[in-house]
PDB file of N, CA and C in Angstrom:
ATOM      1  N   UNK A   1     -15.852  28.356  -4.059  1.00  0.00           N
ATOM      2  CA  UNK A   1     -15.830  27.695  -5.361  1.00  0.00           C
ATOM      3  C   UNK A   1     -15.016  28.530  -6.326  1.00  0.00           C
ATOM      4  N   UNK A   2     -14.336  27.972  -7.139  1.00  0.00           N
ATOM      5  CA  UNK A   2     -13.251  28.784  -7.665  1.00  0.00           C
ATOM      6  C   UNK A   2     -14.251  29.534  -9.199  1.00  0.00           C
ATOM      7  N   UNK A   3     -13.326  30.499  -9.988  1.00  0.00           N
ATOM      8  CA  UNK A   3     -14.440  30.964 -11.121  1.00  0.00           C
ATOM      9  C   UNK A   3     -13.043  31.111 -12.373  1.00  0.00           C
ATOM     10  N   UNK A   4     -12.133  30.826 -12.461  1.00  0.00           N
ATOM     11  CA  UNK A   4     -11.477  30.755 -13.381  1.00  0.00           C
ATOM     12  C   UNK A   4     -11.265  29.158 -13.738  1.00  0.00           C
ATOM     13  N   UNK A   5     -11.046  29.237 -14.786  1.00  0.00           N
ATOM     14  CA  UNK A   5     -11.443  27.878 -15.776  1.00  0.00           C
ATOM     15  C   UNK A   5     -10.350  26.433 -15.551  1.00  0.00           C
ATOM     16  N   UNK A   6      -9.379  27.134 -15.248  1.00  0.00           N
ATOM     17  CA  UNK A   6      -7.894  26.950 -15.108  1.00  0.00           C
ATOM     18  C   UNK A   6      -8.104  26.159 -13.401  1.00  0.00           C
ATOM     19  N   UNK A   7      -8.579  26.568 -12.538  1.00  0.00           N
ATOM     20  CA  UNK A   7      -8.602  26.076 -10.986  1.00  0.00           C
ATOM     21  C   UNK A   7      -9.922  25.454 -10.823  1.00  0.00           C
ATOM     22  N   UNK A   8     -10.961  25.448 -11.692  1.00  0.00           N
ATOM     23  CA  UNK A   8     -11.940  24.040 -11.866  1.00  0.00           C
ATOM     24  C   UNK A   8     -11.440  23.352 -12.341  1.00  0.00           C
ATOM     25  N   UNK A   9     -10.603  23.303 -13.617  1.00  0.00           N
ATOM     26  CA  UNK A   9      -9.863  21.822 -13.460  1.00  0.00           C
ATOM     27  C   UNK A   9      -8.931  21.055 -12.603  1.00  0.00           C
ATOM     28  N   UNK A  10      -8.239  22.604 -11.882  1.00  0.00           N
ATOM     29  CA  UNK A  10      -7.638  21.446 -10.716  1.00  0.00           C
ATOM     30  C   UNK A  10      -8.206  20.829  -9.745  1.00  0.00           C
ATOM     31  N   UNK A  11      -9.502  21.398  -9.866  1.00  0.00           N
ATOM     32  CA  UNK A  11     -10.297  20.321  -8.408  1.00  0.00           C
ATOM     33  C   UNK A  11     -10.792  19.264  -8.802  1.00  0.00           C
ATOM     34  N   UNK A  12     -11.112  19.244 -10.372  1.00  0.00           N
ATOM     35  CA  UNK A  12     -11.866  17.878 -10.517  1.00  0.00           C
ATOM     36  C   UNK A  12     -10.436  17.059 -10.916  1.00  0.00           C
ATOM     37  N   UNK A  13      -9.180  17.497 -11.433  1.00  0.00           N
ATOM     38  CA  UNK A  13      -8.200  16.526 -11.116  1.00  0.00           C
ATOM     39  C   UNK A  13      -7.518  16.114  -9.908  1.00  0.00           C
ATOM     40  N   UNK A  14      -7.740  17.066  -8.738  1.00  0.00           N
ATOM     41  CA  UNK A  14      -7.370  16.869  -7.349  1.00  0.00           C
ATOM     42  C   UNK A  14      -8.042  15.552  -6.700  1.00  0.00           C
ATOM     43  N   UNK A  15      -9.668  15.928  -6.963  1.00  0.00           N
ATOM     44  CA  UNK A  15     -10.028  14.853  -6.654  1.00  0.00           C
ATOM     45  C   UNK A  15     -10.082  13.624  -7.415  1.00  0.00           C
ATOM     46  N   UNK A  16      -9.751  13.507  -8.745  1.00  0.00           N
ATOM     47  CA  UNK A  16      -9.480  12.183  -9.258  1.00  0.00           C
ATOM     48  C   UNK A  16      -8.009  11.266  -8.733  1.00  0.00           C
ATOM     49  N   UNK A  17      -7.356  12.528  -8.658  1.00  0.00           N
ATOM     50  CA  UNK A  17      -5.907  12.037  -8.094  1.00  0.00           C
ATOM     51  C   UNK A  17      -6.378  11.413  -6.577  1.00  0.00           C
ATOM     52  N   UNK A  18      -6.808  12.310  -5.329  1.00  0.00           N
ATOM     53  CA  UNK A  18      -7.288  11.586  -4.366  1.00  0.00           C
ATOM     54  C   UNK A  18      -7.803  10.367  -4.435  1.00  0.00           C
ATOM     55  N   UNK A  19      -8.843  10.212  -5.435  1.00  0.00           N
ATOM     56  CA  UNK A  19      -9.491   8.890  -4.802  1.00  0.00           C
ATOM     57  C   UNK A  19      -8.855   7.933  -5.761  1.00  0.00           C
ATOM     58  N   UNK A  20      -7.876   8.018  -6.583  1.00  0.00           N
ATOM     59  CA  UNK A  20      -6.648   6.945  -6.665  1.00  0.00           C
ATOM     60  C   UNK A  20      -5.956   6.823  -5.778  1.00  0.00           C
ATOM     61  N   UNK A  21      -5.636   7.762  -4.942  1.00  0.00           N
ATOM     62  CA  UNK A  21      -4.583   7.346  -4.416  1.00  0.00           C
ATOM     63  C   UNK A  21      -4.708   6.700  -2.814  1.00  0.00           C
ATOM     64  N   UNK A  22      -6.471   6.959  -2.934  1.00  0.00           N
ATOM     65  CA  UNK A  22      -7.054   6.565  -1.564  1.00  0.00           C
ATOM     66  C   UNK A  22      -7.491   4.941  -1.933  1.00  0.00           C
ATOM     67  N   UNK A  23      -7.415   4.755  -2.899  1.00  0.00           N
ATOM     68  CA  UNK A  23      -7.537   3.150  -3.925  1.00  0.00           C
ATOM     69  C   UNK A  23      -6.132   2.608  -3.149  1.00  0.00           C
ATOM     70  N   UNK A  24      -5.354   3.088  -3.665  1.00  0.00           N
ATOM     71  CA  UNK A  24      -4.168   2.327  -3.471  1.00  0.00           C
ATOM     72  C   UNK A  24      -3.904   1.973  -2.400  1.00  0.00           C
ATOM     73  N   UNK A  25      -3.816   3.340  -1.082  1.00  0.00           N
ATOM     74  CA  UNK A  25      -3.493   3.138   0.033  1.00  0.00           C
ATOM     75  C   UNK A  25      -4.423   1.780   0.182  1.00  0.00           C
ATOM     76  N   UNK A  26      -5.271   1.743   0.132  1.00  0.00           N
ATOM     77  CA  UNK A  26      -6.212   0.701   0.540  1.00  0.00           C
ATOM     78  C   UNK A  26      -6.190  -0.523   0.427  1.00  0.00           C
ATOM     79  N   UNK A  27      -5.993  -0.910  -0.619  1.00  0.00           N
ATOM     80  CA  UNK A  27      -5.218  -2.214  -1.232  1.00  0.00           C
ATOM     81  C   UNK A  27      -3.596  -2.470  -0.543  1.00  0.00           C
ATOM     82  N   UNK A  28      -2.568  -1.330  -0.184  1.00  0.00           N
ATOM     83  CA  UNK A  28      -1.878  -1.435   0.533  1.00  0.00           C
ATOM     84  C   UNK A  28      -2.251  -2.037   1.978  1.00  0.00           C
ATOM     85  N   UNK A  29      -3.146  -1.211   2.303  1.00  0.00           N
ATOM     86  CA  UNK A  29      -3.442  -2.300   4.172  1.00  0.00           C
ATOM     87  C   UNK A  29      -4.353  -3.102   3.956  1.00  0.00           C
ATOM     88  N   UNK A  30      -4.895  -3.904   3.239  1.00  0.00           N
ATOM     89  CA  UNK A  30      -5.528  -5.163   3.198  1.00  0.00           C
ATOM     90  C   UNK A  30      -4.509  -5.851   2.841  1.00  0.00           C
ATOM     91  N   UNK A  31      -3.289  -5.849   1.492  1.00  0.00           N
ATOM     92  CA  UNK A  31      -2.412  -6.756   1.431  1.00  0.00           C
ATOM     93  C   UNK A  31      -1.780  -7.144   3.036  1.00  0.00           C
ATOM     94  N   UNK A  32      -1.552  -5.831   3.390  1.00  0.00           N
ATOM     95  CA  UNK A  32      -0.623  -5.918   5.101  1.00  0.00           C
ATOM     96  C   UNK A  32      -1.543  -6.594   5.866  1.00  0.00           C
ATOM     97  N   UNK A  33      -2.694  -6.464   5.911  1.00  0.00           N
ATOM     98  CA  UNK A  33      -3.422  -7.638   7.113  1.00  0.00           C
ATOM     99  C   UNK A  33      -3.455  -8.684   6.537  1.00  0.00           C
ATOM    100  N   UNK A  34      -3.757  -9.100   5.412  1.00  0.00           N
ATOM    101  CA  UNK A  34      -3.538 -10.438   4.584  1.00  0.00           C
ATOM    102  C   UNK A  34      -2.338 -11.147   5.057  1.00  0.00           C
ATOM    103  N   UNK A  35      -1.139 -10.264   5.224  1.00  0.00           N
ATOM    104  CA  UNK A  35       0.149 -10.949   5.939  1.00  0.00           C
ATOM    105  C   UNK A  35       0.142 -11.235   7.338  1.00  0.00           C
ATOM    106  N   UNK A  36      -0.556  -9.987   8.062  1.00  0.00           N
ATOM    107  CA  UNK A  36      -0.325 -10.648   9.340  1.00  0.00           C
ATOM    108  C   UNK A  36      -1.530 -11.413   9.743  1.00  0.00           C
ATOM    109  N   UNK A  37      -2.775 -11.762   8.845  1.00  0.00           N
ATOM    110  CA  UNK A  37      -3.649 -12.775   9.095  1.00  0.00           C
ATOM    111  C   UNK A  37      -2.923 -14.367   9.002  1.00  0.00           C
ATOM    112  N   UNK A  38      -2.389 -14.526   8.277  1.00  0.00           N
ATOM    113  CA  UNK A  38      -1.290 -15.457   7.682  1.00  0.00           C
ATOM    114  C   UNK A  38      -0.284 -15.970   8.514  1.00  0.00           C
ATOM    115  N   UNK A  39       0.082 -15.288   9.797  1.00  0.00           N
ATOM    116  CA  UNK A  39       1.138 -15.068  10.499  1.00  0.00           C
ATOM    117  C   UNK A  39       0.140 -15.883  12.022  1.00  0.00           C
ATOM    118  N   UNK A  40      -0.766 -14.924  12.043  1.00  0.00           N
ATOM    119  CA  UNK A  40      -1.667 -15.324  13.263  1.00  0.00           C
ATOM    120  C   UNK A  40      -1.811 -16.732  13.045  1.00  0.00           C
ATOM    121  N   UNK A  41      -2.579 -17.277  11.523  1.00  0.00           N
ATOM    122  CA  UNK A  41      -2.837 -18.321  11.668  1.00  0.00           C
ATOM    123  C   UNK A  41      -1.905 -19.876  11.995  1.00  0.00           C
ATOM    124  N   UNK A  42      -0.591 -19.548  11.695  1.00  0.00           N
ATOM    125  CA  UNK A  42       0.583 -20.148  11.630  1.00  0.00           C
ATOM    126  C   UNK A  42       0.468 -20.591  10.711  1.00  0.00           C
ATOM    127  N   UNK A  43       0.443 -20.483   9.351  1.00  0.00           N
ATOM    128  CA  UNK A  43       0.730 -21.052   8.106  1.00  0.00           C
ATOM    129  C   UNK A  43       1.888 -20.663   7.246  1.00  0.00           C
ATOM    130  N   UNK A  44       3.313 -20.974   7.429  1.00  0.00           N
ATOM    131  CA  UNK A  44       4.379 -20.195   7.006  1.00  0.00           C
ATOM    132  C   UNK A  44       4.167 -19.774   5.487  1.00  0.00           C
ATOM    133  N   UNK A  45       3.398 -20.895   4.638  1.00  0.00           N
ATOM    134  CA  UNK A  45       3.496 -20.692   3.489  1.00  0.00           C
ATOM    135  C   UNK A  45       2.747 -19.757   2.775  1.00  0.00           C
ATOM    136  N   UNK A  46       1.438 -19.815   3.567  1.00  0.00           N
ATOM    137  CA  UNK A  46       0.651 -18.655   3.329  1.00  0.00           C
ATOM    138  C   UNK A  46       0.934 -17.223   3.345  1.00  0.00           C
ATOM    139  N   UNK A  47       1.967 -16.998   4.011  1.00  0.00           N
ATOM    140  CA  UNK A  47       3.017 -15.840   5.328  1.00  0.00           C
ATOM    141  C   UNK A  47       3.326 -15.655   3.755  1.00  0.00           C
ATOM    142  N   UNK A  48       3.855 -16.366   3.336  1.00  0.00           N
ATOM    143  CA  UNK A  48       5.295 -15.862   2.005  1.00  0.00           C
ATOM    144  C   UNK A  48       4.674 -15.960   0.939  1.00  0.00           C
ATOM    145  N   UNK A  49       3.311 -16.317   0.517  1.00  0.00           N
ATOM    146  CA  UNK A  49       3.512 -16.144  -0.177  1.00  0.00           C
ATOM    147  C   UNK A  49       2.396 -14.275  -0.319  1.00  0.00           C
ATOM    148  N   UNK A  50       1.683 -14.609   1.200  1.00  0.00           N
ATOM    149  CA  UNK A  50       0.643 -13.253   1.163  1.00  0.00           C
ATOM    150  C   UNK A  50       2.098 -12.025   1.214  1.00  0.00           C
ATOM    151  N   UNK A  51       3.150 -12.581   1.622  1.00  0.00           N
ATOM    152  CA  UNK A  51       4.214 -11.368   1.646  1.00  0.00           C
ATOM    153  C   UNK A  51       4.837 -11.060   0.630  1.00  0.00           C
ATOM    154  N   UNK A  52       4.716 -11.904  -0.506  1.00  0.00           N
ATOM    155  CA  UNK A  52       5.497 -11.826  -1.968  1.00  0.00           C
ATOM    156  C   UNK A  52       4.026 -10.728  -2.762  1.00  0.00           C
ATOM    157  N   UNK A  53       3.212 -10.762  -2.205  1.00  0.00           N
ATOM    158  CA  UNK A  53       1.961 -10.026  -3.034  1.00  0.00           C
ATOM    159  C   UNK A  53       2.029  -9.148  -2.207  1.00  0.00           C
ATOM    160  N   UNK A  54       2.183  -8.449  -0.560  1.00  0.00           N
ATOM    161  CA  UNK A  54       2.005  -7.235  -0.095  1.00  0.00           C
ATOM    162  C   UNK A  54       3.604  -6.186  -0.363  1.00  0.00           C
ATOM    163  N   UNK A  55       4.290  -7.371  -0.793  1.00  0.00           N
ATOM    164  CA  UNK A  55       6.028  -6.472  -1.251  1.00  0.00           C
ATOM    165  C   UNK A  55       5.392  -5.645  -2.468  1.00  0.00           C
ATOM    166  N   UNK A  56       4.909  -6.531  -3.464  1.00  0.00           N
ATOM    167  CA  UNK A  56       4.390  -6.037  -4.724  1.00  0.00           C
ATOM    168  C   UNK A  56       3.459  -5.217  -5.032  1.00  0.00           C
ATOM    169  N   UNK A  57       2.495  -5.217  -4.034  1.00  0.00           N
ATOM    170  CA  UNK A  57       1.546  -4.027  -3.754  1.00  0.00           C
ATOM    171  C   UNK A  57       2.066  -2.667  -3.061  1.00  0.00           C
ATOM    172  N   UNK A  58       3.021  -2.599  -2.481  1.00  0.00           N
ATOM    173  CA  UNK A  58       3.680  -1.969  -1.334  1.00  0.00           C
ATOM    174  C   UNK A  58       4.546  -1.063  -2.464  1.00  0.00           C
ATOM    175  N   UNK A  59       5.486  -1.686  -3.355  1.00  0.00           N
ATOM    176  CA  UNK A  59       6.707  -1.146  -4.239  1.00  0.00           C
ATOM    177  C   UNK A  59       5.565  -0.867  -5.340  1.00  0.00           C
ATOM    178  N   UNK A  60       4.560  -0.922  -5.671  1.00  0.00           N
ATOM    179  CA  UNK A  60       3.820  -0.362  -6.845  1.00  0.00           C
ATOM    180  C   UNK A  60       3.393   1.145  -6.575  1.00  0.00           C
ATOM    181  N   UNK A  61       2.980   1.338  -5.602  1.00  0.00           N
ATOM    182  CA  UNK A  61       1.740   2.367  -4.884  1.00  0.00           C
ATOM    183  C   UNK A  61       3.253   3.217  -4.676  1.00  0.00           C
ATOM    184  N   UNK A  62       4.709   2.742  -3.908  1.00  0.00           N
ATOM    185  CA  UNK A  62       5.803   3.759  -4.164  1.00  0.00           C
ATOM    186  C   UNK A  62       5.950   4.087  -5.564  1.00  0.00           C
ATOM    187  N   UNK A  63       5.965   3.507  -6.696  1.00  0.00           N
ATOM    188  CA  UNK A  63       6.469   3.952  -7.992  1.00  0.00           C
ATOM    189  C   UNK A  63       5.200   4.731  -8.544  1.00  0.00           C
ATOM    190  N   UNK A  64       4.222   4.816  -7.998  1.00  0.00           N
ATOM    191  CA  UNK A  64       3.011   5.492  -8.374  1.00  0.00           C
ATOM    192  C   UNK A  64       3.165   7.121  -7.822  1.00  0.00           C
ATOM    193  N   UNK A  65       4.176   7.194  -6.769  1.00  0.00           N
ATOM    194  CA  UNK A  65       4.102   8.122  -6.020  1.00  0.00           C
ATOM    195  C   UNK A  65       2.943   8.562  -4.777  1.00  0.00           C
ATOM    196  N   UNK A  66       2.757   7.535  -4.259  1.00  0.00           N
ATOM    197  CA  UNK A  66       1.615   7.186  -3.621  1.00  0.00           C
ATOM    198  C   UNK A  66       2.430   7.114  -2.046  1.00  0.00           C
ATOM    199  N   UNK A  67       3.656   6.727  -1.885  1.00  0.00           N
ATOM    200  CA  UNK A  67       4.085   6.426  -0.702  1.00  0.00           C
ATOM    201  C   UNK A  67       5.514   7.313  -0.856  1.00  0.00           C
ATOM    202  N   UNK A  68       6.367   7.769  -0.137  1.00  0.00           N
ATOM    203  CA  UNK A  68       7.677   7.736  -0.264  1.00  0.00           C
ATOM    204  C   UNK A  68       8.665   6.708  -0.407  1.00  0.00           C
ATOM    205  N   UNK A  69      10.113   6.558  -0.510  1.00  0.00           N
ATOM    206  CA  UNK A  69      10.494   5.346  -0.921  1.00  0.00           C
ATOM    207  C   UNK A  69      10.738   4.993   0.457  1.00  0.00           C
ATOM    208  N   UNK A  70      11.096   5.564   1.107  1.00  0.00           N
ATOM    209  CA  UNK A  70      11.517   5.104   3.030  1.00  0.00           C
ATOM    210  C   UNK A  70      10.521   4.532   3.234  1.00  0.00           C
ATOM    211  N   UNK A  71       9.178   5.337   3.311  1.00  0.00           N
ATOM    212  CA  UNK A  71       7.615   4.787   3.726  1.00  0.00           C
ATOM    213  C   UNK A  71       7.743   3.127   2.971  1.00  0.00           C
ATOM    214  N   UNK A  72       8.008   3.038   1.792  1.00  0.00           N
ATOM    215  CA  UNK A  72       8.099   2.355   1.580  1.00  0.00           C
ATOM    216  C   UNK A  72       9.020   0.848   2.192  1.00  0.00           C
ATOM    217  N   UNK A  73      10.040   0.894   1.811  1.00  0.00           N
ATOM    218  CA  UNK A  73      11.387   0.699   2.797  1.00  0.00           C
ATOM    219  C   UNK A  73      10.664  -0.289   4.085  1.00  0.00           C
ATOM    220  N   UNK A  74      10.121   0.930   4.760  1.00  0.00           N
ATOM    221  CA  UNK A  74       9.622   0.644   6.006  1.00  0.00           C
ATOM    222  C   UNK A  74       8.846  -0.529   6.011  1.00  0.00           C
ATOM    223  N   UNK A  75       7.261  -0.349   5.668  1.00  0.00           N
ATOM    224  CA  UNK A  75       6.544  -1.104   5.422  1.00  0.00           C
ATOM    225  C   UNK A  75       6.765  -2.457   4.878  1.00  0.00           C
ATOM    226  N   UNK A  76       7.429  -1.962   3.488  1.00  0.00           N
ATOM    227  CA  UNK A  76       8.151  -4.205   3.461  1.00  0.00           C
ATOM    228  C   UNK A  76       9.062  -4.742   4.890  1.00  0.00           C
ATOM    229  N   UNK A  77      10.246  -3.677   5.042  1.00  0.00           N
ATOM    230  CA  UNK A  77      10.737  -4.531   6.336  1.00  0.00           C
ATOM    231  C   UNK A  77      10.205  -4.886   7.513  1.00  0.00           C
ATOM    232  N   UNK A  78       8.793  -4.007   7.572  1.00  0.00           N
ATOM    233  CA  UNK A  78       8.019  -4.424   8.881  1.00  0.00           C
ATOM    234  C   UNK A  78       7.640  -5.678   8.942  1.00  0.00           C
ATOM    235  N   UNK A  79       6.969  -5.913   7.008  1.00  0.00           N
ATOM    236  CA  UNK A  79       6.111  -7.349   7.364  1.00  0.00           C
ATOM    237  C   UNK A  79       7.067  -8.341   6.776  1.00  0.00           C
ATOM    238  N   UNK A  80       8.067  -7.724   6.096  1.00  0.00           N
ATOM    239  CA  UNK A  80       9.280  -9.088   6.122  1.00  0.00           C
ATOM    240  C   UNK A  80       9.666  -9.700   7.128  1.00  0.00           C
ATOM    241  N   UNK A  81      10.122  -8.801   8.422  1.00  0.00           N
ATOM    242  CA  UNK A  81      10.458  -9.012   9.737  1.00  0.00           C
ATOM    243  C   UNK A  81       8.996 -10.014  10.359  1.00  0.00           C
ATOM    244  N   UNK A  82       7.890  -9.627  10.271  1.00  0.00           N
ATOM    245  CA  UNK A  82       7.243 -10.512  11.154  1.00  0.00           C
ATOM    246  C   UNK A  82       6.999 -12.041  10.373  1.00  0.00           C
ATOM    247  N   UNK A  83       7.228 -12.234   9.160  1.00  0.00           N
ATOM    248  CA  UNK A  83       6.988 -13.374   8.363  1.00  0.00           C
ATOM    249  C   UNK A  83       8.121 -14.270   8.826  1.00  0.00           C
ATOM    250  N   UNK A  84       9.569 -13.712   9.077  1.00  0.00           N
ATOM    251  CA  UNK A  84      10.984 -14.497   9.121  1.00  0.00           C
ATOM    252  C   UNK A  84      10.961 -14.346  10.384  1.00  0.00           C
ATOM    253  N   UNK A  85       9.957 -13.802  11.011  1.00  0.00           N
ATOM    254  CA  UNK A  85      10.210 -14.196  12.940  1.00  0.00           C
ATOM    255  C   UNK A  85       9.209 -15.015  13.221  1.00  0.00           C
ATOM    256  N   UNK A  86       8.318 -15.785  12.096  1.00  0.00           N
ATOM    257  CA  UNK A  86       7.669 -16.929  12.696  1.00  0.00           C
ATOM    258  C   UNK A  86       8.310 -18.020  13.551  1.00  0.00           C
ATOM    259  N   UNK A  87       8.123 -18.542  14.439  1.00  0.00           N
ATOM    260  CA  UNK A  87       8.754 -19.763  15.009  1.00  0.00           C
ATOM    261  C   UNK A  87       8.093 -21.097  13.809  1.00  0.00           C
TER     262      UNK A  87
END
């Protein structure tokens, strides 16, 4: 346990920062199964539009500094790719 005044506040901001950012991630992979629930079910429209809300959840949590921008990058083109490879 730390005893200078200065490194108790970084733990109780460490962990406030954590469990934001364990918020976010989170809301990040429920939007992403929301898409590929959408996908399973064959409902194209559902697909685009659960993919227009997991882009937006996805590019928020990057500008938060929550993801990198590649990580980012990645993740939309994954579930862009499976939405536009519906038959």
């Amino acid at each position: 346990m730390a005893n200078i005044k200065s490194a108790k506040k970084r733990i109780l901001v460490t962990r406030t920062r954590t469990d934001r950012n364990k918020a976010i991630r989170s809301g990040v992979k429920t939007a992403i199964k929301k898409v590929y629930a959408a996908i399973e079910s064959g409902d194209k429209a559902a697909a685009q539009t659960e993919l227009k809300n997991a882009v937006k959840v996805i590019e928020m949590a990057g500008s938060k500094g929550v993801y990198h921008k590649n990580n980012v990058a990645r993740k939309v083109a994954r579930v862009s790719k499976a939405v536009n490879g519906m038959a």
